[in-house]
PDB file of N, CA and C in Angstrom:
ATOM      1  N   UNK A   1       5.701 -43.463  42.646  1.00  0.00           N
ATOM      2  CA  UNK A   1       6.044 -43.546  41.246  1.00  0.00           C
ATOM      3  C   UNK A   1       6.922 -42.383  40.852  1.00  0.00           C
ATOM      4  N   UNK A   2       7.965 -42.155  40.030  1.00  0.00           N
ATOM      5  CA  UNK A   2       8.792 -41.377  39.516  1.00  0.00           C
ATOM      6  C   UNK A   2       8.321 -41.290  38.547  1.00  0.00           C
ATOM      7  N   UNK A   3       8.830 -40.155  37.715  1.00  0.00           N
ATOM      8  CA  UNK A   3       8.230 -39.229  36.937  1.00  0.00           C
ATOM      9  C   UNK A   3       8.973 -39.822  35.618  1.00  0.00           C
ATOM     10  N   UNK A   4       8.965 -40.002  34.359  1.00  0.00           N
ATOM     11  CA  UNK A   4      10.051 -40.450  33.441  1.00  0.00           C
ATOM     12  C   UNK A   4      10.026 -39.113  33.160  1.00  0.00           C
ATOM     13  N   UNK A   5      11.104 -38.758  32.704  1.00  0.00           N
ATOM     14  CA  UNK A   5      11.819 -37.824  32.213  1.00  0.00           C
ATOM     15  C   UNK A   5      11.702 -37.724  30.571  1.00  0.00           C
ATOM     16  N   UNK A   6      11.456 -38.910  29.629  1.00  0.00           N
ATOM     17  CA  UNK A   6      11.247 -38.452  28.219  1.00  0.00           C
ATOM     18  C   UNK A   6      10.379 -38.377  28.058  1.00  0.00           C
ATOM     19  N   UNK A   7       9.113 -38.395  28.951  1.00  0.00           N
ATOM     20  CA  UNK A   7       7.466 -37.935  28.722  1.00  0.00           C
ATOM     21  C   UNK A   7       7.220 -36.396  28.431  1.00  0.00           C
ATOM     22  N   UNK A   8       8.049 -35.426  28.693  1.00  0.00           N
ATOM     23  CA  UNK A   8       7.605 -34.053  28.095  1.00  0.00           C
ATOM     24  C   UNK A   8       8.357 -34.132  26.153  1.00  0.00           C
ATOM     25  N   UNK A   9       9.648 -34.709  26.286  1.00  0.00           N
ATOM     26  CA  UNK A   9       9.967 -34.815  24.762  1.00  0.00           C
ATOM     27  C   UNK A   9       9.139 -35.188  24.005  1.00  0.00           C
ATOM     28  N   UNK A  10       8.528 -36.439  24.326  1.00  0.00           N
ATOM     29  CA  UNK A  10       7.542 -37.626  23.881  1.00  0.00           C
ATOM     30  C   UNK A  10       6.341 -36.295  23.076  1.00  0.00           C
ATOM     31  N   UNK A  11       5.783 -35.587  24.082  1.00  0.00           N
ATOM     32  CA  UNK A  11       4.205 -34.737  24.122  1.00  0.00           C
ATOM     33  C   UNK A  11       5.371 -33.481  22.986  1.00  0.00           C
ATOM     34  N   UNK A  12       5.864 -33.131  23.064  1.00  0.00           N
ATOM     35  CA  UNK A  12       6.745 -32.123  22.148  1.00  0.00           C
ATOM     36  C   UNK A  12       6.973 -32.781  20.743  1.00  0.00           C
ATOM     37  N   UNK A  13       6.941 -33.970  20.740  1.00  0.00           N
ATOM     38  CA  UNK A  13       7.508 -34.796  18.955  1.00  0.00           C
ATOM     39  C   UNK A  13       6.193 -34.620  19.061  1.00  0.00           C
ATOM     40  N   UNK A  14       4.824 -35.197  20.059  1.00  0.00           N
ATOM     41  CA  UNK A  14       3.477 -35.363  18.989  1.00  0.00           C
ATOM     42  C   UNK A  14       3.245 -34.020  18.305  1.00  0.00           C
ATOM     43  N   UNK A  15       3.529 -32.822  19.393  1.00  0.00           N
ATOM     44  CA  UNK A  15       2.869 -31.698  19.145  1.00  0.00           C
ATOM     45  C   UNK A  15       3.398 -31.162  17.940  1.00  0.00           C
ATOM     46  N   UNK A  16       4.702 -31.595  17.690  1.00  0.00           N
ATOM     47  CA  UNK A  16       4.815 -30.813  16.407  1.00  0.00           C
ATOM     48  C   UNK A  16       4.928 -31.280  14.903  1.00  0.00           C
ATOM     49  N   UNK A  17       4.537 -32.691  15.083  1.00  0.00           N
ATOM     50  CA  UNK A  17       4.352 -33.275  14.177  1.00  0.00           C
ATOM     51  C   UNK A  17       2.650 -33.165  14.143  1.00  0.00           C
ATOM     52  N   UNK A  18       2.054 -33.106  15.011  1.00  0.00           N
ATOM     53  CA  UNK A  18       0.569 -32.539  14.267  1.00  0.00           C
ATOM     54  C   UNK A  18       0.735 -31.257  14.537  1.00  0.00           C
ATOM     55  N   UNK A  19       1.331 -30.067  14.523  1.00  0.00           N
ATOM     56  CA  UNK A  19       1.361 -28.852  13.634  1.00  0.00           C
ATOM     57  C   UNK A  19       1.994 -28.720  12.235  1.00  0.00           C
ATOM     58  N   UNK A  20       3.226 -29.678  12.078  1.00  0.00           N
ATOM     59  CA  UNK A  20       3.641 -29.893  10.551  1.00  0.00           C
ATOM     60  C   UNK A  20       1.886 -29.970   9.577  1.00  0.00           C
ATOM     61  N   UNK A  21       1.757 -31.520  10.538  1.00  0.00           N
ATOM     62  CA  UNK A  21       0.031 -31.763   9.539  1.00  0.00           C
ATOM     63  C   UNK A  21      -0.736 -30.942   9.518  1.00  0.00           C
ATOM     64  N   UNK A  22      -0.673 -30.293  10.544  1.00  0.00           N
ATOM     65  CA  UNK A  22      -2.041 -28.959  10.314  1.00  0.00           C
ATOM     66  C   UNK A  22      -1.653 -28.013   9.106  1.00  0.00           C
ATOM     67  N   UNK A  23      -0.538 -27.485   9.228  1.00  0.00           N
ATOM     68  CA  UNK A  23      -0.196 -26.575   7.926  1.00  0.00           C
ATOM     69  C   UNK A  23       0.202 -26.882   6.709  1.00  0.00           C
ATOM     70  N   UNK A  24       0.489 -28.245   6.767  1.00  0.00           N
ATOM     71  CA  UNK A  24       0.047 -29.544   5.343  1.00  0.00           C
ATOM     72  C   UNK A  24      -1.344 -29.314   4.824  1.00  0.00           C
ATOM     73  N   UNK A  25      -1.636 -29.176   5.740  1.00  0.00           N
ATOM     74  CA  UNK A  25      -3.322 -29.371   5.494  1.00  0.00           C
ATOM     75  C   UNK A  25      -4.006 -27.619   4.814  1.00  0.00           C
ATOM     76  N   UNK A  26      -3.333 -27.014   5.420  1.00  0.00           N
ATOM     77  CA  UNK A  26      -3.511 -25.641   5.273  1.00  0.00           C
ATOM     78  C   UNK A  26      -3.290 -25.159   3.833  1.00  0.00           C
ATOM     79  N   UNK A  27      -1.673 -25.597   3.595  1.00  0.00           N
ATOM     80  CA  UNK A  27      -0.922 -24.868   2.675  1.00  0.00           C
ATOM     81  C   UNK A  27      -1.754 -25.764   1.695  1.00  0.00           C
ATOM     82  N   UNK A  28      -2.331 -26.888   1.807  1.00  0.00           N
ATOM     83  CA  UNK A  28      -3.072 -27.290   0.190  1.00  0.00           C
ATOM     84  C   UNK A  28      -4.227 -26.770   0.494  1.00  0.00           C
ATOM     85  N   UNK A  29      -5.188 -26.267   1.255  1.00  0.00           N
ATOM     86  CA  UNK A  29      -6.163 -25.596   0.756  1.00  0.00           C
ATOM     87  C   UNK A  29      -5.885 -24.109   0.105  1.00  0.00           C
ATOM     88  N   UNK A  30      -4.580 -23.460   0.578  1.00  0.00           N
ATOM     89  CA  UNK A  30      -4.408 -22.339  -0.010  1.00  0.00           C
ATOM     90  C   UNK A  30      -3.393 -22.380  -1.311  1.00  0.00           C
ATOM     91  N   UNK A  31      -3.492 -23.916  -1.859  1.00  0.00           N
ATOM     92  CA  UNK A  31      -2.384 -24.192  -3.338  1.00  0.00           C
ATOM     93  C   UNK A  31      -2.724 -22.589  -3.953  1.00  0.00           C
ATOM     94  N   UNK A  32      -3.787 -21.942  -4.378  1.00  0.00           N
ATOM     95  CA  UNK A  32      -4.055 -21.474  -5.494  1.00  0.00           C
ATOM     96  C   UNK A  32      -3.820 -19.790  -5.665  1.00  0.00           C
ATOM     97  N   UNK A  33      -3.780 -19.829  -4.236  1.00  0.00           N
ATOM     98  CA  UNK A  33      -3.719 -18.386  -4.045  1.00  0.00           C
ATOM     99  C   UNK A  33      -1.668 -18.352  -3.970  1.00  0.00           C
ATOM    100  N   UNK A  34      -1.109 -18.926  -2.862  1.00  0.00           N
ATOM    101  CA  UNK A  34      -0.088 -19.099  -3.183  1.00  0.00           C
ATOM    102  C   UNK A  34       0.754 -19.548  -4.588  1.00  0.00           C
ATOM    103  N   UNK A  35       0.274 -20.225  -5.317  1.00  0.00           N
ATOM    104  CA  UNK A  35       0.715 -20.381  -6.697  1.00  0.00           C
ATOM    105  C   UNK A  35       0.934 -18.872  -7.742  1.00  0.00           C
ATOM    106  N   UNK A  36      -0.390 -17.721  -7.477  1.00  0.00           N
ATOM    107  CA  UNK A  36      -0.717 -16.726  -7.681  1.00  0.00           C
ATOM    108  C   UNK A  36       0.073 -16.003  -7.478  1.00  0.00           C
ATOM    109  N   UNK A  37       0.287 -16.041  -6.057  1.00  0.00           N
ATOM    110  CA  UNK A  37       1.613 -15.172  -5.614  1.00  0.00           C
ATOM    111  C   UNK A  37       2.741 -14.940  -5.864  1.00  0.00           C
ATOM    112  N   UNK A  38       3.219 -16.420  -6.073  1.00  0.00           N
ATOM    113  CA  UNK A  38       4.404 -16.816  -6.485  1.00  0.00           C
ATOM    114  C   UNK A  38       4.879 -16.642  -7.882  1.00  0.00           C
ATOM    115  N   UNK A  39       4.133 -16.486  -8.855  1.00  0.00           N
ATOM    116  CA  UNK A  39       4.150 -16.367 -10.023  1.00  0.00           C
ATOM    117  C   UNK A  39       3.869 -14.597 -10.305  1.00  0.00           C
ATOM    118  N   UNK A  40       3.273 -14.246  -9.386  1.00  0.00           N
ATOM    119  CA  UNK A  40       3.098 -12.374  -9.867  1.00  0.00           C
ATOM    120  C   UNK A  40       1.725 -12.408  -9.991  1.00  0.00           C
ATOM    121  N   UNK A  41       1.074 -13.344 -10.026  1.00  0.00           N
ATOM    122  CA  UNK A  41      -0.045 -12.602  -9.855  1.00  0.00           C
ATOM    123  C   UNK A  41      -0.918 -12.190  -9.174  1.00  0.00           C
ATOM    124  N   UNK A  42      -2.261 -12.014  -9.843  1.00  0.00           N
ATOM    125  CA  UNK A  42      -3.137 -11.206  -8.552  1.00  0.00           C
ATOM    126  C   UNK A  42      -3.539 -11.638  -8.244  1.00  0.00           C
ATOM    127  N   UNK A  43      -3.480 -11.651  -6.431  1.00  0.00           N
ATOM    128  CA  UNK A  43      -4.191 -12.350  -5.230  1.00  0.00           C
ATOM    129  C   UNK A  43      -5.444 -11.816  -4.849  1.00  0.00           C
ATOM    130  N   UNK A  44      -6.265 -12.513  -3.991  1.00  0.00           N
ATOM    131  CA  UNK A  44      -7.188 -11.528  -3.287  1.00  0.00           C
ATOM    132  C   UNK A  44      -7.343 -11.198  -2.217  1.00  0.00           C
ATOM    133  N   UNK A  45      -6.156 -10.954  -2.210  1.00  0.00           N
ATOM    134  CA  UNK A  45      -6.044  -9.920  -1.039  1.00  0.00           C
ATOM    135  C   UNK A  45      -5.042  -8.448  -1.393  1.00  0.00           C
ATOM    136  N   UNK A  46      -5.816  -6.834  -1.141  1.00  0.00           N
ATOM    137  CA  UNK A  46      -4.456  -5.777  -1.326  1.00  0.00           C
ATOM    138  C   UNK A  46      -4.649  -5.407   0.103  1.00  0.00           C
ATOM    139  N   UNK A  47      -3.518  -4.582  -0.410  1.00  0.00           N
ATOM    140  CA  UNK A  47      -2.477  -3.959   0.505  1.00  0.00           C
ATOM    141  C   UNK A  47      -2.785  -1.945   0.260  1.00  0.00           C
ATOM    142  N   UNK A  48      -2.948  -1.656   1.602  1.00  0.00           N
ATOM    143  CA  UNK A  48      -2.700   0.068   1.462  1.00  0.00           C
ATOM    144  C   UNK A  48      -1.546   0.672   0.945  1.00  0.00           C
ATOM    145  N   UNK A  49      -0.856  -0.216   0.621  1.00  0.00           N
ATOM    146  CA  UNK A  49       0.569   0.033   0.451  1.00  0.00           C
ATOM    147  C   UNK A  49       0.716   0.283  -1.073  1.00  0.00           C
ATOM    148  N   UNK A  50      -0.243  -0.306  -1.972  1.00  0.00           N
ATOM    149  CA  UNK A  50       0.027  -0.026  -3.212  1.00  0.00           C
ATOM    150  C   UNK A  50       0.117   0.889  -3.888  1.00  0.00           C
ATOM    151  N   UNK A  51      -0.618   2.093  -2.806  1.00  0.00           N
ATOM    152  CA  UNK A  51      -0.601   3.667  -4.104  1.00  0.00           C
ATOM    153  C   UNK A  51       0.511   4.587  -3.284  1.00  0.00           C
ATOM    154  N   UNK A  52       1.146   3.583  -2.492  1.00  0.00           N
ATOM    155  CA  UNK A  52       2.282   4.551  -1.091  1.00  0.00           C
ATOM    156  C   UNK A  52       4.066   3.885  -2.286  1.00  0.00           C
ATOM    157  N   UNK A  53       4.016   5.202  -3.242  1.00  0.00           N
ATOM    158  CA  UNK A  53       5.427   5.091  -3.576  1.00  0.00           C
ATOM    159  C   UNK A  53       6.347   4.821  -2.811  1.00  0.00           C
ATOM    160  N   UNK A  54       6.445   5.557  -1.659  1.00  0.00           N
ATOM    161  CA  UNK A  54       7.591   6.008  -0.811  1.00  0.00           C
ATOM    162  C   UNK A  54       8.025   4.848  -0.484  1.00  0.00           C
ATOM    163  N   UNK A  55       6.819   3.708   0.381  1.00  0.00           N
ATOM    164  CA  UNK A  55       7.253   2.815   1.330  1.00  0.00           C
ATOM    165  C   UNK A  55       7.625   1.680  -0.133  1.00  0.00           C
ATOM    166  N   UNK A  56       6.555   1.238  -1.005  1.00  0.00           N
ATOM    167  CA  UNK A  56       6.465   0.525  -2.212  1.00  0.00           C
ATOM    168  C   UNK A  56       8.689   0.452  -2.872  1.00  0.00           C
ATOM    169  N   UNK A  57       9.173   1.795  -2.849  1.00  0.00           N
ATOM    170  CA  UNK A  57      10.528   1.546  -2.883  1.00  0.00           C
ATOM    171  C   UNK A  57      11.194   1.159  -2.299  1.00  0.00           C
ATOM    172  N   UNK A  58      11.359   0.884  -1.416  1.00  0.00           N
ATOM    173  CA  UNK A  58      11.978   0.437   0.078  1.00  0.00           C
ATOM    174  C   UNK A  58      12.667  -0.741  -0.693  1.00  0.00           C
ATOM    175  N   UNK A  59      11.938  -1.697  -1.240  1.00  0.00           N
ATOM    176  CA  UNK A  59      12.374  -2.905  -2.182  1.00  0.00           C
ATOM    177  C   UNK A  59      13.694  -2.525  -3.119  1.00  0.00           C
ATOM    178  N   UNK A  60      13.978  -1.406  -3.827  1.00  0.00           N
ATOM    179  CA  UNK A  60      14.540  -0.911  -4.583  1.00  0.00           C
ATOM    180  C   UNK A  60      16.208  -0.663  -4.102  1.00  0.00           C
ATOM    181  N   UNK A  61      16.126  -0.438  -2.995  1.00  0.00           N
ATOM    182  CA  UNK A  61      17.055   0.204  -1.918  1.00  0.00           C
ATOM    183  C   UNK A  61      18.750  -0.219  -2.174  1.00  0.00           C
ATOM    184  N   UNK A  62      18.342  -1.567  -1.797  1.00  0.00           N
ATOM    185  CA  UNK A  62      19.032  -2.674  -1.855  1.00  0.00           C
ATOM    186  C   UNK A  62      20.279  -3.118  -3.225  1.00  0.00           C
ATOM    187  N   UNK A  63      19.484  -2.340  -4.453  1.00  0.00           N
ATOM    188  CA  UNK A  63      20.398  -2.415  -5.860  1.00  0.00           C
ATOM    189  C   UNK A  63      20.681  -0.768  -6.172  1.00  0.00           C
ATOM    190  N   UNK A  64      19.676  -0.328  -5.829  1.00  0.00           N
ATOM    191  CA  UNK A  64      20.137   1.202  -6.835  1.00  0.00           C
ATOM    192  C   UNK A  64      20.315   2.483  -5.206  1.00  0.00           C
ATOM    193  N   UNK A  65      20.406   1.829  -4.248  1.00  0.00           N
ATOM    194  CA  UNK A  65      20.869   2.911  -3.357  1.00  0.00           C
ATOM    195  C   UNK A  65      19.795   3.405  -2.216  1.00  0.00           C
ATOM    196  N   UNK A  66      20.519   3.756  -1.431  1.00  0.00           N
ATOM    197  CA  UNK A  66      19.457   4.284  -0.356  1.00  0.00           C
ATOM    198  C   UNK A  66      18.921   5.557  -1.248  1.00  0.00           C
ATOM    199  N   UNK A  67      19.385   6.416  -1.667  1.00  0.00           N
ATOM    200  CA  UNK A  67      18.838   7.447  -2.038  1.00  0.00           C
ATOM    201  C   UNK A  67      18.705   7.553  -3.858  1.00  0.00           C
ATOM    202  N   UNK A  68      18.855   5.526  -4.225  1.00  0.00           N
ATOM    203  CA  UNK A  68      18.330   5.650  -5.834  1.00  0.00           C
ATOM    204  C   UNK A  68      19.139   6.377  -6.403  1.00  0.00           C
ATOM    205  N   UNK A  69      20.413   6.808  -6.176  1.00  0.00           N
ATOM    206  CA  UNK A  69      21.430   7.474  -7.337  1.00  0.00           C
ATOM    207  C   UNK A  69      22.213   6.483  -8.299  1.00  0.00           C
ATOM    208  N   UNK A  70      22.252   4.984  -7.284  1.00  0.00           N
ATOM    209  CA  UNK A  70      22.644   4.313  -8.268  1.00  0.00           C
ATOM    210  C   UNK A  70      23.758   3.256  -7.321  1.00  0.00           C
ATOM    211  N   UNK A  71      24.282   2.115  -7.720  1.00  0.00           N
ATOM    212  CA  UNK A  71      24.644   1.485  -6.508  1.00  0.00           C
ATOM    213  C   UNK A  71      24.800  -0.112  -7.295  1.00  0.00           C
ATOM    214  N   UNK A  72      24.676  -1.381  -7.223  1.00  0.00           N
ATOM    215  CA  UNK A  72      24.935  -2.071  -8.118  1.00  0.00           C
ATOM    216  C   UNK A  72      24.044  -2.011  -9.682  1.00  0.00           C
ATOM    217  N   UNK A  73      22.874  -1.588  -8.916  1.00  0.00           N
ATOM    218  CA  UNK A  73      22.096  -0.877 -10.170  1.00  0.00           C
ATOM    219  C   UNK A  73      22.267   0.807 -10.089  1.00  0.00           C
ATOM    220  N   UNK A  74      21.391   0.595 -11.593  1.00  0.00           N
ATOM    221  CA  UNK A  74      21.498   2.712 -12.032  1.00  0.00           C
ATOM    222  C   UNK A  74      21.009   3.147 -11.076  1.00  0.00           C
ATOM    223  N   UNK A  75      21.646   4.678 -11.405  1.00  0.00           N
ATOM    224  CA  UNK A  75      20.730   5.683 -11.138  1.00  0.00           C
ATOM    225  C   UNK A  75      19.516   5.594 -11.736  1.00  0.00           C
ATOM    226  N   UNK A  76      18.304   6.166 -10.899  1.00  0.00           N
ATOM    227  CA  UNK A  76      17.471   5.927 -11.187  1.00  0.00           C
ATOM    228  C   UNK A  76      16.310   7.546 -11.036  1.00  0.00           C
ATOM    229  N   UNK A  77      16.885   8.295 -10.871  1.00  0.00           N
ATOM    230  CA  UNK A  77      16.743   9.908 -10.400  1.00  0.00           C
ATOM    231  C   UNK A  77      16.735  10.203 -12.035  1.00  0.00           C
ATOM    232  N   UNK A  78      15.718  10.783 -12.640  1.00  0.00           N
ATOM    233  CA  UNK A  78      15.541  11.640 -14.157  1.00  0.00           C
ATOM    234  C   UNK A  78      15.303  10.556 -15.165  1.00  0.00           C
ATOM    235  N   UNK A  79      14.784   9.190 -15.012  1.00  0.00           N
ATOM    236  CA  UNK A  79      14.064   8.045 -15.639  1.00  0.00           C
ATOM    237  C   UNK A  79      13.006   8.552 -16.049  1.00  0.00           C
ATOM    238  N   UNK A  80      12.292   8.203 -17.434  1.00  0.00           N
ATOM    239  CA  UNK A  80      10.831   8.537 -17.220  1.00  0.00           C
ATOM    240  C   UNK A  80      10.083   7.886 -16.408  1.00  0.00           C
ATOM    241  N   UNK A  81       8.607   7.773 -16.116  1.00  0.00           N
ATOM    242  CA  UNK A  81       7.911   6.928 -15.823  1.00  0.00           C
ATOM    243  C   UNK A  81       7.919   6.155 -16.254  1.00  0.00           C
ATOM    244  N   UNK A  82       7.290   6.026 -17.673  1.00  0.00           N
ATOM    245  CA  UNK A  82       6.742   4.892 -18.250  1.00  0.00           C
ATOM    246  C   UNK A  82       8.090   3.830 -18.331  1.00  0.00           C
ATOM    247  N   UNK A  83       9.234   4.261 -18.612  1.00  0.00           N
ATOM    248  CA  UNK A  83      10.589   3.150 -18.841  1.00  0.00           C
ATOM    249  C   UNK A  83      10.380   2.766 -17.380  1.00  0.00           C
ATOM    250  N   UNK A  84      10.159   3.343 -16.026  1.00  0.00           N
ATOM    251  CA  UNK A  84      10.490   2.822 -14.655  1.00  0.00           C
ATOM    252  C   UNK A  84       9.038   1.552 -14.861  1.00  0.00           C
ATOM    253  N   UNK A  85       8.009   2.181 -15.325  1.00  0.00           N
ATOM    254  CA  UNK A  85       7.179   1.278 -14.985  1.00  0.00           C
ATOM    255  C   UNK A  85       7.036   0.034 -16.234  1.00  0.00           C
ATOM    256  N   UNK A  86       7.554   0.182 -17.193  1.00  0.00           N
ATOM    257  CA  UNK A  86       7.948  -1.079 -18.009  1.00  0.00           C
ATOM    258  C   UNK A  86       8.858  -1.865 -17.583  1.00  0.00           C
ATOM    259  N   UNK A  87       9.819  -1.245 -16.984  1.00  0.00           N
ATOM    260  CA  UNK A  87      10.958  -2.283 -16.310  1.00  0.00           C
ATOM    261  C   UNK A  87      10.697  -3.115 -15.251  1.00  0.00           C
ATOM    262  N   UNK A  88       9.795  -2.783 -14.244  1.00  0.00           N
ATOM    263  CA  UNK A  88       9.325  -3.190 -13.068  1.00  0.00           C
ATOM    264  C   UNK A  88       7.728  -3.704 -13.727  1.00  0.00           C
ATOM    265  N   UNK A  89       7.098  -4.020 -14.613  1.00  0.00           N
ATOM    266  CA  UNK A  89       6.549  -5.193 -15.154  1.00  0.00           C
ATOM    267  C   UNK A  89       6.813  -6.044 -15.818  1.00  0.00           C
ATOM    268  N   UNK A  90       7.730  -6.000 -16.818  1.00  0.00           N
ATOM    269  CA  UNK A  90       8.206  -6.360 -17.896  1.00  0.00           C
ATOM    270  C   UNK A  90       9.723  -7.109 -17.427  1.00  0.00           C
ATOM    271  N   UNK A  91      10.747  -6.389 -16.357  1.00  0.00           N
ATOM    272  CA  UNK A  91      12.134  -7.198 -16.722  1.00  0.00           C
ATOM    273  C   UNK A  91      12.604  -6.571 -17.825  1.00  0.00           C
ATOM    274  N   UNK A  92      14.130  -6.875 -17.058  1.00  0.00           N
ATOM    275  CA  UNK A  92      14.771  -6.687 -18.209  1.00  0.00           C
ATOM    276  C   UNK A  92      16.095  -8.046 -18.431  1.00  0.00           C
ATOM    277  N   UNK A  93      15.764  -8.421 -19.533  1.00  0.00           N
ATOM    278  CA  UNK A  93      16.508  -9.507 -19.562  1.00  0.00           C
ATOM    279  C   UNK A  93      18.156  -9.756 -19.130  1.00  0.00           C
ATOM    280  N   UNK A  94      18.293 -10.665 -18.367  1.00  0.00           N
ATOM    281  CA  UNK A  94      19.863 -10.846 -17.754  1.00  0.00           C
ATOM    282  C   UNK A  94      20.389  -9.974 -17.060  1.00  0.00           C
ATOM    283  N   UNK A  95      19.301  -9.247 -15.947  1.00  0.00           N
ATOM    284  CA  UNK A  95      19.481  -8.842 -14.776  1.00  0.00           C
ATOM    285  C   UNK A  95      18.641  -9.201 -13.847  1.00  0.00           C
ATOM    286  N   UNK A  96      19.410  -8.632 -12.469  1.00  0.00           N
ATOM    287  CA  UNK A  96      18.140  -9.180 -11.501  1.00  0.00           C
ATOM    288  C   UNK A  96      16.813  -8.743 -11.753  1.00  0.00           C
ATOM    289  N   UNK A  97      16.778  -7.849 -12.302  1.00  0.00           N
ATOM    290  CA  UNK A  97      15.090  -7.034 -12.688  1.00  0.00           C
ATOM    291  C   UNK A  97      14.126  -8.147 -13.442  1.00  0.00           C
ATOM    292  N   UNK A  98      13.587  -9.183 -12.942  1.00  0.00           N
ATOM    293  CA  UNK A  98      12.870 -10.009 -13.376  1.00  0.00           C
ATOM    294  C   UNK A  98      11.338  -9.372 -13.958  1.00  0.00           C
ATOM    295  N   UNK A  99      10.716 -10.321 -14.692  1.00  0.00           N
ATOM    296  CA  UNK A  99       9.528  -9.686 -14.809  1.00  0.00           C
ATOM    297  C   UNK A  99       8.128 -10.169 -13.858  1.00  0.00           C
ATOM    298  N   UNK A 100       7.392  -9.176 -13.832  1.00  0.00           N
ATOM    299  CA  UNK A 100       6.244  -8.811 -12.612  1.00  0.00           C
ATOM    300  C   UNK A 100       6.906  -9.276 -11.553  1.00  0.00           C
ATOM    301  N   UNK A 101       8.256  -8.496 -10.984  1.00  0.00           N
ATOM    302  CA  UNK A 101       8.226  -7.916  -9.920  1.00  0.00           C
ATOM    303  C   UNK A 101       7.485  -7.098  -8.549  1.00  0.00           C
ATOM    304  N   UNK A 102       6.600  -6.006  -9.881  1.00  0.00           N
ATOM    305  CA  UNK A 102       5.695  -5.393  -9.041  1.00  0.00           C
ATOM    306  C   UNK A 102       4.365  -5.115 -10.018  1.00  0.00           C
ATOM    307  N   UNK A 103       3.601  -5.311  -9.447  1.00  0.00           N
ATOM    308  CA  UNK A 103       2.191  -4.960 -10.495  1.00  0.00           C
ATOM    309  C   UNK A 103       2.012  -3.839 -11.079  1.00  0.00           C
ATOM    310  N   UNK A 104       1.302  -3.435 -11.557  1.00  0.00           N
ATOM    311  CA  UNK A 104       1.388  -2.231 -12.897  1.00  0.00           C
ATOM    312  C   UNK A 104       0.713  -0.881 -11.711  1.00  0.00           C
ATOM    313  N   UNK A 105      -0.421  -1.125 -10.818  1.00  0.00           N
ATOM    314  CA  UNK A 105      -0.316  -0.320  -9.984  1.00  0.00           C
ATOM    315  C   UNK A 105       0.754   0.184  -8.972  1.00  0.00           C
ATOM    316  N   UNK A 106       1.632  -0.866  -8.447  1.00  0.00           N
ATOM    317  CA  UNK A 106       2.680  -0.604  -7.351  1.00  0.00           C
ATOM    318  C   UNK A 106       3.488  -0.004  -8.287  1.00  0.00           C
ATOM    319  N   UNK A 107       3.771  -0.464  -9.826  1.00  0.00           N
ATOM    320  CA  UNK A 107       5.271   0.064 -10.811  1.00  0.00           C
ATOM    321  C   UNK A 107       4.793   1.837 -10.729  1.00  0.00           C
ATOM    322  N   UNK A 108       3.465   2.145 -11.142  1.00  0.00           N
ATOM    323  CA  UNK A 108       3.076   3.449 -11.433  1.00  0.00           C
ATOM    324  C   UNK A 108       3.408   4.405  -9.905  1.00  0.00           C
ATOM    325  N   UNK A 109       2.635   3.636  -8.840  1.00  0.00           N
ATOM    326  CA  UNK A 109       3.167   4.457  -7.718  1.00  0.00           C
ATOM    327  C   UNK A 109       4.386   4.264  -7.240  1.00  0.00           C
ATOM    328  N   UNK A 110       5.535   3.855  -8.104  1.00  0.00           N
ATOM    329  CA  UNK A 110       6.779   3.571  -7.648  1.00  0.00           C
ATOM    330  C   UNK A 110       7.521   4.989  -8.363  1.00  0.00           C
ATOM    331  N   UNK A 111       7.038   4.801 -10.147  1.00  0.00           N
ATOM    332  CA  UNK A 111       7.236   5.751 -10.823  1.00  0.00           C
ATOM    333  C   UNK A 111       7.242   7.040 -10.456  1.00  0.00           C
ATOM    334  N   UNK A 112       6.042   7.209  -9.983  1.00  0.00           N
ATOM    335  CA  UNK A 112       5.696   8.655  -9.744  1.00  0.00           C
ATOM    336  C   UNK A 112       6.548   9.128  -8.417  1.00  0.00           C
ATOM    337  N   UNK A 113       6.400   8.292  -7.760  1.00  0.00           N
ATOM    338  CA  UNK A 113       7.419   8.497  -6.209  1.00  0.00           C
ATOM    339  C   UNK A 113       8.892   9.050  -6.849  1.00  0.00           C
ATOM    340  N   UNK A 114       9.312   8.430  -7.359  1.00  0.00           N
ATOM    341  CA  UNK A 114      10.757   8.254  -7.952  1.00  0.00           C
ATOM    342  C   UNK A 114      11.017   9.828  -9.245  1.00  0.00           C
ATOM    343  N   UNK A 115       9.984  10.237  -9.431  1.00  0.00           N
ATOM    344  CA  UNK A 115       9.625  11.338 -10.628  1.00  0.00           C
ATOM    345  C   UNK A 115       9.616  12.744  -9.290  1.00  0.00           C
ATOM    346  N   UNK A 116       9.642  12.459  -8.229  1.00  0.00           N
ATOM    347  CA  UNK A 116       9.852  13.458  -7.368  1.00  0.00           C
ATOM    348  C   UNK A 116      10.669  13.820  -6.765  1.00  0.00           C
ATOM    349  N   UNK A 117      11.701  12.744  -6.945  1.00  0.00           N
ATOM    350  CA  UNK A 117      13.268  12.874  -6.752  1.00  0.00           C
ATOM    351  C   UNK A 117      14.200  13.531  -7.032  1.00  0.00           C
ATOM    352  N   UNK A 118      14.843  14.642  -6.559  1.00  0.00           N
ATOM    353  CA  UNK A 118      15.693  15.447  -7.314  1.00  0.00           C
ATOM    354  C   UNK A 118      17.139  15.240  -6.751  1.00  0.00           C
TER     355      UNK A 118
END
């Protein structure tokens, strides 16, 4: 007997059409937490990362500069806190700075990181 040749394709379409279904199956038991997420809010699950300014900016990088002087967005070096951390809950309208970006704990340890900047 010879071997057919589309019998490994064949076992490759089942296999990954029941992994599609498995994580069908998955992603609706986790609707609620993902919905959460997606929207800003709070999950249950944290992160060590939330009271770590340093790494928490890394996100920031990207608009206001590797070193936050300023870049398609401001400078961001001699901000108060509280304006850094209203902006990064709050948004600011008709920029990318959407609101709850970052939670009011990550905005504060973003703040303070950023308040050490000279």
């Amino acid at each position: 007997m010879k071997n057919n040749p589309v019998v490994p394709y064949i076992l490759i379409l089942a296999f990954g059409i029941g992994l599609i279904f498995f994580m069908s199956l998955q992603g609706a038991d986790n609707k609620k937490e993902i919905a959460a997420e997606h929207e800003g809010g709070e999950t249950t699950e944290t992160t060590d990362a939330t009271d770590d300014g340093a790494a928490l900016v890394q996100s920031c990088i990207g608009c206001h500069g590797g070193d936050l002087t300023g870049g398609m967005g401001p400078n961001l070096h001699g901000l108060e806190e509280a304006h850094i951390v209203d902006v990064l809950v709050n948004g600011i309208e008709g920029t990318p700075m959407q609101p709850n970006m970052k939670t009011e704990d990550e905005a504060k340890a973003i703040a303070e990181y950023i308040s050490t900047l000279e």
